[in-house]
Protein backbone atom coordinates (compact mmCIF):
# COMPACT_ATOMS: atom_id res chain seq x y z
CA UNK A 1 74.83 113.57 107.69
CA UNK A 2 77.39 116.31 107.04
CA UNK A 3 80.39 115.85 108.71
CA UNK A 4 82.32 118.21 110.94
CA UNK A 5 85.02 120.62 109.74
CA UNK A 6 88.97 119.64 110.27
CA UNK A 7 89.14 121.21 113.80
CA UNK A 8 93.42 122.36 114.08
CA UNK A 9 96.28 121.60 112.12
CA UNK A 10 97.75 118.23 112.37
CA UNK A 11 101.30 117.29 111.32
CA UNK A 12 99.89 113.78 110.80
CA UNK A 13 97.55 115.24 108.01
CA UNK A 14 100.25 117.19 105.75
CA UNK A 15 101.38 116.01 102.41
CA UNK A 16 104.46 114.30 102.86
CA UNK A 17 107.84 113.68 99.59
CA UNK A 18 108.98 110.50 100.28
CA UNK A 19 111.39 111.36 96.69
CA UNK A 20 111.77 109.91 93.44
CA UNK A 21 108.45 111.23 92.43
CA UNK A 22 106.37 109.85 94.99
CA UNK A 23 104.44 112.88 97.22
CA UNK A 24 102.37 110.99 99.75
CA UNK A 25 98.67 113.04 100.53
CA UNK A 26 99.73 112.44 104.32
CA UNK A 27 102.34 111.29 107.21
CA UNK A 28 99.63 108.82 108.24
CA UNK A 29 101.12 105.12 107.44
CA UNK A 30 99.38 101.79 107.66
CA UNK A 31 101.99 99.34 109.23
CA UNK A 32 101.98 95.82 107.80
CA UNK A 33 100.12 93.37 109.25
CA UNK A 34 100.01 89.60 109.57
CA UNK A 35 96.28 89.02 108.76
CA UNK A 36 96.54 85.38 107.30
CA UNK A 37 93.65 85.29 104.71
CA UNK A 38 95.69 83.90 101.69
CA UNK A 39 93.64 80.38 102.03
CA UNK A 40 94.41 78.98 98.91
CA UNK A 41 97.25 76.63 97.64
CA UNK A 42 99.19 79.13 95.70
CA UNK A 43 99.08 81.85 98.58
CA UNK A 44 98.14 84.68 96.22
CA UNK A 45 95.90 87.53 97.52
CA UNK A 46 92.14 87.04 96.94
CA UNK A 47 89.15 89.28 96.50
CA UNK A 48 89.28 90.36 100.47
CA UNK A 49 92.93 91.56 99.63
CA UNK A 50 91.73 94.11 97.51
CA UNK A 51 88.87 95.21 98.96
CA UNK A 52 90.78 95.32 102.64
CA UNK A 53 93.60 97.21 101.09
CA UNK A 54 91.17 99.51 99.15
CA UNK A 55 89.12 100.60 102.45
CA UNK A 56 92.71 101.66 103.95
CA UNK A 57 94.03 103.60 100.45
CA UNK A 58 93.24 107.13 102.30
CA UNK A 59 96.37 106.57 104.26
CA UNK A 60 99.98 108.57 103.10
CA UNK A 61 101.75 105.02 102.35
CA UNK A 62 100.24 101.60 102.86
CA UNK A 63 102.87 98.66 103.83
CA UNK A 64 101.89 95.66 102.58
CA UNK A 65 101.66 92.15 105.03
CA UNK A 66 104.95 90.51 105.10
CA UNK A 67 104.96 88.56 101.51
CA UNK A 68 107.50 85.60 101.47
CA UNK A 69 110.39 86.13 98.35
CA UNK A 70 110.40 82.36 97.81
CA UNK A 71 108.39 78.88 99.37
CA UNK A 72 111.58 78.64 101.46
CA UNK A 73 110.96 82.17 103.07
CA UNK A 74 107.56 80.74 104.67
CA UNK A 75 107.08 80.29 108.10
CA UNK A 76 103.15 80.90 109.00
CA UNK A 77 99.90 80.08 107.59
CA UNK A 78 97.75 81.70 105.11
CA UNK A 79 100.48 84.60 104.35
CA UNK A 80 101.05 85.51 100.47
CA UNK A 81 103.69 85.29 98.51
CA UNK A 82 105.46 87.34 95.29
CA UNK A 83 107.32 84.58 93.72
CA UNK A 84 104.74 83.09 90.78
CA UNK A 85 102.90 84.69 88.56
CA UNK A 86 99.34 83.54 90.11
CA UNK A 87 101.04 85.54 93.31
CA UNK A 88 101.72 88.86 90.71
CA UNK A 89 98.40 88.78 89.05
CA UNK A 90 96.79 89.18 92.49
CA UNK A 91 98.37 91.35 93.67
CA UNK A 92 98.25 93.68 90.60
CA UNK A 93 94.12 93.73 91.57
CA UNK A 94 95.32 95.30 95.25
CA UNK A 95 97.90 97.59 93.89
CA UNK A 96 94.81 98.61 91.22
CA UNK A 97 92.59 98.75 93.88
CA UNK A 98 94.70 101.49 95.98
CA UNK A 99 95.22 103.46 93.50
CA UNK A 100 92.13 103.98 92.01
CA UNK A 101 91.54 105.42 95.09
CA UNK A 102 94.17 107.96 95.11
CA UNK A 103 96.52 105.68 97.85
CA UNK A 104 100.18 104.48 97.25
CA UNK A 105 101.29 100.97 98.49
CA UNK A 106 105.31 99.24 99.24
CA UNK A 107 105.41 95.22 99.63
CA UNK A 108 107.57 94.21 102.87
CA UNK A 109 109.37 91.39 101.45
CA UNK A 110 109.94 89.07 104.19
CA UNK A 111 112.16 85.67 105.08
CA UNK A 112 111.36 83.74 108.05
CA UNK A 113 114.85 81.84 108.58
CA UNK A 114 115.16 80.07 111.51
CA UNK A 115 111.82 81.07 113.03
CA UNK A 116 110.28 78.53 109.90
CA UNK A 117 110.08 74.83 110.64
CA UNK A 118 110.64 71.78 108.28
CA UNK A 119 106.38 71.46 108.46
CA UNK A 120 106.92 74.29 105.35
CA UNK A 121 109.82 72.73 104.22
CA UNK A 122 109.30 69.86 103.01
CA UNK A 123 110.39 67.97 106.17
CA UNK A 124 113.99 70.58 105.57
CA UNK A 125 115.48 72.33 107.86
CA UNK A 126 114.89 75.85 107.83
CA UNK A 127 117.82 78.21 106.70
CA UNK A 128 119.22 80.75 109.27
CA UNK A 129 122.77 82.61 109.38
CA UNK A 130 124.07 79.98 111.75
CA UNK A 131 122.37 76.62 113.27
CA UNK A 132 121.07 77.94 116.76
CA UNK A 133 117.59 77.32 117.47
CA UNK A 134 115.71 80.88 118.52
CA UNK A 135 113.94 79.38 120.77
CA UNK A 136 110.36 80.39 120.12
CA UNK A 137 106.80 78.99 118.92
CA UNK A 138 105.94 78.68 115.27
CA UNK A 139 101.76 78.01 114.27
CA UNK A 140 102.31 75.48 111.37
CA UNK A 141 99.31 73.39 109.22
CA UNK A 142 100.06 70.92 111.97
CA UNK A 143 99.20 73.18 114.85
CA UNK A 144 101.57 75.28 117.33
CA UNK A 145 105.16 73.70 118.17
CA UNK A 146 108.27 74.41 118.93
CA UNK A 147 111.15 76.18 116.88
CA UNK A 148 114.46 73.76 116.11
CA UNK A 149 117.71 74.20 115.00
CA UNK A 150 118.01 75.43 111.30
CA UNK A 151 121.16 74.78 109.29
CA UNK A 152 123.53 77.70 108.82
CA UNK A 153 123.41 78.92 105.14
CA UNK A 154 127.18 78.48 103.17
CA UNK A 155 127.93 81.57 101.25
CA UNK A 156 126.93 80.14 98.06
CA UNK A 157 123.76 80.16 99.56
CA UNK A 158 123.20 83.28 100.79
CA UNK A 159 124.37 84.58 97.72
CA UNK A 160 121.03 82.97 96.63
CA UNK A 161 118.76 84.33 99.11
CA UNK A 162 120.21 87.65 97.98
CA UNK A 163 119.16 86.75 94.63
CA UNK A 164 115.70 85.48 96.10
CA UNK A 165 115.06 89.13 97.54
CA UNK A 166 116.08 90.54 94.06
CA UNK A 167 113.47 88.40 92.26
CA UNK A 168 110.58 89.54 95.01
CA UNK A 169 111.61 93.28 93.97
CA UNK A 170 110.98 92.53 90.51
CA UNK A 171 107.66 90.53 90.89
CA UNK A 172 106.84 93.61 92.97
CA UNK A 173 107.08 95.91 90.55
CA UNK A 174 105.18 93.44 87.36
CA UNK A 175 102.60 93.95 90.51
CA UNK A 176 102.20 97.75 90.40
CA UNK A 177 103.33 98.18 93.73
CA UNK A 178 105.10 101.87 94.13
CA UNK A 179 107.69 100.31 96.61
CA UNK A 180 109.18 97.74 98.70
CA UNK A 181 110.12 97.54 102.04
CA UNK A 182 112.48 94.91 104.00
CA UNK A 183 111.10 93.24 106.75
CA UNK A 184 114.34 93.44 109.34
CA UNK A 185 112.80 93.55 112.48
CA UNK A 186 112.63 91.10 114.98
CA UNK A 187 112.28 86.92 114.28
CA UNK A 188 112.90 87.16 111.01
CA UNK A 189 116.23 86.09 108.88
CA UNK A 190 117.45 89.30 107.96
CA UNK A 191 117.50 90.03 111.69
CA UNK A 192 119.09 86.80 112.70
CA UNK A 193 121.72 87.85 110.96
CA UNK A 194 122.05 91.49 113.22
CA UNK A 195 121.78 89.40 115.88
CA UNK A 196 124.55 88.35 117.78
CA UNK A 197 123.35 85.51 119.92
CA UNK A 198 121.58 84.18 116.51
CA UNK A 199 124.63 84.77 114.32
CA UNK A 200 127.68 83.31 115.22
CA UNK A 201 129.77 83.32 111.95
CA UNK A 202 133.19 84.15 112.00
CA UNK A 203 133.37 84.70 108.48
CA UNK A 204 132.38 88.24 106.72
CA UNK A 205 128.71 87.63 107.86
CA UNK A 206 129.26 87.69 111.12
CA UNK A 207 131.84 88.68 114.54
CA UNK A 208 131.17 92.34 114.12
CA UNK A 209 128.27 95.51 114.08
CA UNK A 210 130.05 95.39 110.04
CA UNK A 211 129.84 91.69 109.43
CA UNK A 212 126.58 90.92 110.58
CA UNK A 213 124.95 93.82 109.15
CA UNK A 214 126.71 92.74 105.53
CA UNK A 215 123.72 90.20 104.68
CA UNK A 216 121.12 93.07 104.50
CA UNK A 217 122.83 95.56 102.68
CA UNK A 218 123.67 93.01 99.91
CA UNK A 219 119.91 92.59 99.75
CA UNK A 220 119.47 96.25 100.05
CA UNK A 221 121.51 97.05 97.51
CA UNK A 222 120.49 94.27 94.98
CA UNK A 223 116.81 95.62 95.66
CA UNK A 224 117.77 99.62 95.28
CA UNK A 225 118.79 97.64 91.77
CA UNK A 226 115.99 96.92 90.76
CA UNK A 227 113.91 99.84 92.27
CA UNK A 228 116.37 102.33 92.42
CA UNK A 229 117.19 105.09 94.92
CA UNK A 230 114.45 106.11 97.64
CA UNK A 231 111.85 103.11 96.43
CA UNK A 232 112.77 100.89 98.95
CA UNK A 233 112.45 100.87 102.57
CA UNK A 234 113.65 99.04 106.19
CA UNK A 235 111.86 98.01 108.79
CA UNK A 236 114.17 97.17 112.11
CA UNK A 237 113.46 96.40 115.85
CA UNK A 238 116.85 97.35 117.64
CA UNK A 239 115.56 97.55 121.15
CA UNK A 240 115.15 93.45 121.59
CA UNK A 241 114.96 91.78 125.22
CA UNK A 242 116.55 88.37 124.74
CA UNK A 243 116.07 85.61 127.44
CA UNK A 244 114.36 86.38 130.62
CA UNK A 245 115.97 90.04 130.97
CA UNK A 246 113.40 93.12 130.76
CA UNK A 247 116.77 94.94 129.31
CA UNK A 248 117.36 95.29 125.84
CA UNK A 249 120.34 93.82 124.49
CA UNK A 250 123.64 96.04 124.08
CA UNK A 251 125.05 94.06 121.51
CA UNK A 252 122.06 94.38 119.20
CA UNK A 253 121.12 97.77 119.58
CA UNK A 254 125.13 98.81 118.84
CA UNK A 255 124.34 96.54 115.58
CA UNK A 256 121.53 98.45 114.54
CA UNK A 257 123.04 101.87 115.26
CA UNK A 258 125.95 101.08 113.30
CA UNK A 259 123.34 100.00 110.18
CA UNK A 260 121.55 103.30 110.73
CA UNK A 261 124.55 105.26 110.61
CA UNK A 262 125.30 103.37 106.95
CA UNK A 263 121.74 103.61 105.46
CA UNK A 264 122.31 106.93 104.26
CA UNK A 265 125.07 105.69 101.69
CA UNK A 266 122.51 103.20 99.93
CA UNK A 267 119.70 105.97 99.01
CA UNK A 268 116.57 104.27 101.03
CA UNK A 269 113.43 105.44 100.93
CA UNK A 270 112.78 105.30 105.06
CA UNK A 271 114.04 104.01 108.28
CA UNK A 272 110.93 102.12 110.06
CA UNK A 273 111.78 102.29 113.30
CA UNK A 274 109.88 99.30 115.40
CA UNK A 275 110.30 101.03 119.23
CA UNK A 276 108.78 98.20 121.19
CA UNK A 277 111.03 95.72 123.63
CA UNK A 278 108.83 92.77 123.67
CA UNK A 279 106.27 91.83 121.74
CA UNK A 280 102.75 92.99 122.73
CA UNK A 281 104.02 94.96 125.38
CA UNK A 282 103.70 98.61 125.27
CA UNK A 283 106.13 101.38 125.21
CA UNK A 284 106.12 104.15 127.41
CA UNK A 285 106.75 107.31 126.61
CA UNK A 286 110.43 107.76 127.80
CA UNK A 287 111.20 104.77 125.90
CA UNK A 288 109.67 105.93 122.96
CA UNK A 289 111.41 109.51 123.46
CA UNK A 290 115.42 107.58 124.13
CA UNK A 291 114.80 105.75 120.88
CA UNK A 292 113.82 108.62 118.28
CA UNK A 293 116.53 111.25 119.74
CA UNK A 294 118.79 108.10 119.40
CA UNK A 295 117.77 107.26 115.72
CA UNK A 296 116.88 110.52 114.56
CA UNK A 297 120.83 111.55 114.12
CA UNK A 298 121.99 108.73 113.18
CA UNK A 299 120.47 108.45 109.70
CA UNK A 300 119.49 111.77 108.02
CA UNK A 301 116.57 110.47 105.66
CA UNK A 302 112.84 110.09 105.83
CA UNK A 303 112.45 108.36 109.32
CA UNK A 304 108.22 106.42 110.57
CA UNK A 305 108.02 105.78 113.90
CA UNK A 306 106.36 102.93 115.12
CA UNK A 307 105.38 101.82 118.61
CA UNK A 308 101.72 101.71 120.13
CA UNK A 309 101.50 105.85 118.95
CA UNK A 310 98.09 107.25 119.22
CA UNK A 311 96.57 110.21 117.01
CA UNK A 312 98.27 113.07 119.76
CA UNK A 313 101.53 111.07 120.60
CA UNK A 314 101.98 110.92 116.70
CA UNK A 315 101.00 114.54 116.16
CA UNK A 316 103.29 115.23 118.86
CA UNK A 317 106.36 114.06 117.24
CA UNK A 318 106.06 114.91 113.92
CA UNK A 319 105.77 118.49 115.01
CA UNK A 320 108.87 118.45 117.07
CA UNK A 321 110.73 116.67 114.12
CA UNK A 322 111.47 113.28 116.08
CA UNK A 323 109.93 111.43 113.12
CA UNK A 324 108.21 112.49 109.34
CA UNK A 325 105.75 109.95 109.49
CA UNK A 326 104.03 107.63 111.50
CA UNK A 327 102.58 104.12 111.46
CA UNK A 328 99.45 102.76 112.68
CA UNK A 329 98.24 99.32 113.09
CA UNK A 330 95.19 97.85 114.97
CA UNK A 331 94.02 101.38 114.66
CA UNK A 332 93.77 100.96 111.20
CA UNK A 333 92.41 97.03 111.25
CA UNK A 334 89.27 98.87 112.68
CA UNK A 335 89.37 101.79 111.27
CA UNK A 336 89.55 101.25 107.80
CA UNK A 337 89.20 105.49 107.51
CA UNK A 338 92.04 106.69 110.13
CA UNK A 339 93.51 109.71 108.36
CA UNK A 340 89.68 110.83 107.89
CA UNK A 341 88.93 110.33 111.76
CA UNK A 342 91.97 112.02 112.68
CA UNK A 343 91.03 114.99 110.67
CA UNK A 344 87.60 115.47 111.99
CA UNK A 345 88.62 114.35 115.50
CA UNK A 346 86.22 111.72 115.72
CA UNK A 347 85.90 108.70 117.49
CA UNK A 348 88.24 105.88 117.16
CA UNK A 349 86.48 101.84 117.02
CA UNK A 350 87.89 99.16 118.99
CA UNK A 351 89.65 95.64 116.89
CA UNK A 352 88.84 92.85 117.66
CA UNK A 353 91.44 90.81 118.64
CA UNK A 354 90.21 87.22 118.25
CA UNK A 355 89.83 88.64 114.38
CA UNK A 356 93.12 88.97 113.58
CA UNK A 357 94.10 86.19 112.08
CA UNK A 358 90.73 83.94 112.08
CA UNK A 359 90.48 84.23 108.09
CA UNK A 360 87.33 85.62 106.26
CA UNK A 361 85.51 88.84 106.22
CA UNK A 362 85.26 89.42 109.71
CA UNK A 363 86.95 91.60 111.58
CA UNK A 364 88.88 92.08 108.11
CA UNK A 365 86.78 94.10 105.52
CA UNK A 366 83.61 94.17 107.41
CA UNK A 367 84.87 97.43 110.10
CA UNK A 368 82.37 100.57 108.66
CA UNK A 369 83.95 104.17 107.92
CA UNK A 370 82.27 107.09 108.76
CA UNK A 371 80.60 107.88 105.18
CA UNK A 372 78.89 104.83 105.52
């Protein structure tokens, strides 16, 4: 069957330089995704990986899963890894994969902290910036249970997580991948750290926007490092609800202003801007609108929205200049072909939910594009 003609101009669809030699074919980004299929003892990618990633290689910039830097980073099941060299080999069949077909692909290197649990640790404690216990669920091999309290790092040893990150960038690149980006947002250490109800050092990690924003620009910078300027990327939530309130927090929103007001100075290759409040709840509009005219000024490089954004909503603010690109998620979990539909306008399949993280083909690599 022929297919029908690109009906208008899209924003979404135009080439896009992300710099340093890297022109992307369009502003159409595939967000990581938690999609727990590394079922193996050495949590390397597998066969799926690269066929999954392949299907999606027509989108401008594919962001890997979260992969842990180290086994102490890990805090769910079935995610990969890029510390061993079983992990690198693997991956370097994805990367392949991609960009055989044309597609370019960043790693989000990623560190659990305090949302881990001594199940992964070896009966440890998981590492966070100071020992408060977030609170939340964790699914470990033993099931779903509760978060505890992790045990602050010392500086010596975040000095080594630092280092941890830096040997993740490397592994990233012996991989093929054509960037990295730092998983920020919310749970996770490096956001612990921006987090002022999770970090309560009074040392030079922590009782200011300065201090507790310190941790991940020494991992920023060790990673520009390796990757140099405008390879690497950050990911951040700064619109978090904490306890029972349905307002975000003051305190960490002020933190992650002040860190997009600095990003500028360390040569990044985006701001990922995470717009949602709660997790699985949706933005509205106005929300989505106070964030990106609050972000946009603050940091004057390439800036992907992300928040629930649809094919017109994305369009939308691209073409006013609210954001250069735009990432997509369980829109592209069932729609392994998104730029393509977007181009020819053409109907959008549903995900399936119980899919997500259920391991196997299903609902992974088994979604049909429209040429087949």
């Amino acid at each position: 069957m022929s297919l029908p003609q690109r009906i208008e101009e899209q924003p979404l669809l135009d080439p896009y330089d992300l710099g340093a030699g890297l022109r992307l074919r369009n502003r159409v980004v595939m967000a990581p995704m938690t999609r727990a299929r590394a079922r193996n003892a050495a949590l390397a990618p597998t066969e799926l990986h690269t066929e999954y990633y392949r299907q999606r290689a027509g989108a401008g910039l594919i962001v890997s899963e979260g992969t842990w830097i180290s086994p102490q980073a890990i805090g769910a099941v079935n995610v990969p890894g890029l510390y061993s060299q079983e992990q690198i080999r693997a991956w370097s069949a994805v990367t392949s994969a991609v960009h055989a077909e044309g597609g370019a692909i960043f790693a989000q290197l990623a560190h659990t902290g305090a949302a881990s649990h001594p199940d992964f640790q070896h009966g440890r404690l998981p590492v966070a910036p100071s020992a408060v216990n977030p609170g939340g669920k964790v699914f470990t091999p033993n099931g779903l249970t509760d978060t505890i309290t992790p045990r602050a790092l010392s500086t010596r040893q975040i000095a080594d997580v630092v280092e941890q990150y830096r040997s993740a960038a490397v592994n990233a690149r012996l991989a093929g991948f054509d960037g990295v980006e730092l998983h920020a947002q919310r749970g996770y250490l490096i956001a612990q750290f921006l987090n002022p109800a999770l970090n309560l050092r009074t040392d030079a990690y922590g009782g200011s926007a300065e201090g507790r924003a310190r941790f991940l620009f020494e991992v920023l910078d060790a990673v520009v490092g390796v990757w140099g300027p405008h390879r690497v990327g950050v990911k951040f939530a700064p619109h978090q609800a904490l306890g029972e309130s349905d307002e975000v927090s003051p305190e960490v929103l002020a933190v992650h202003e002040y860190v997009a007001g600095r990003l500028d100075d360390h040569s990044p290759a985006y701001l990922h801007l995470m717009m949602t409040r709660r997790p699985n709840v949706r933005v509205t509009e106005a929300q989505r609108l106070d964030s990106l005219k609050l972000f946009r000024p603050l940091y004057r490089g390439p800036l992907i929205a992300n928040a629930g954004l649809d094919q017109e909503s994305g369009n939308t603010i691209v073409r006013e200049g609210l954001a250069d690109l735009v990432s997509f998620a369980a829109l592209f979990i069932s729609n392994p072909d998104l730029p393509r539909r977007f181009e020819r306008r053409l109907p959008l399949a549903e995900s399936d939910r119980d899919t997500f993280y259920q391991g196997g083909a299903d609902g992974y690599t088994d979604y049909p594009s429209v040429m087949t």
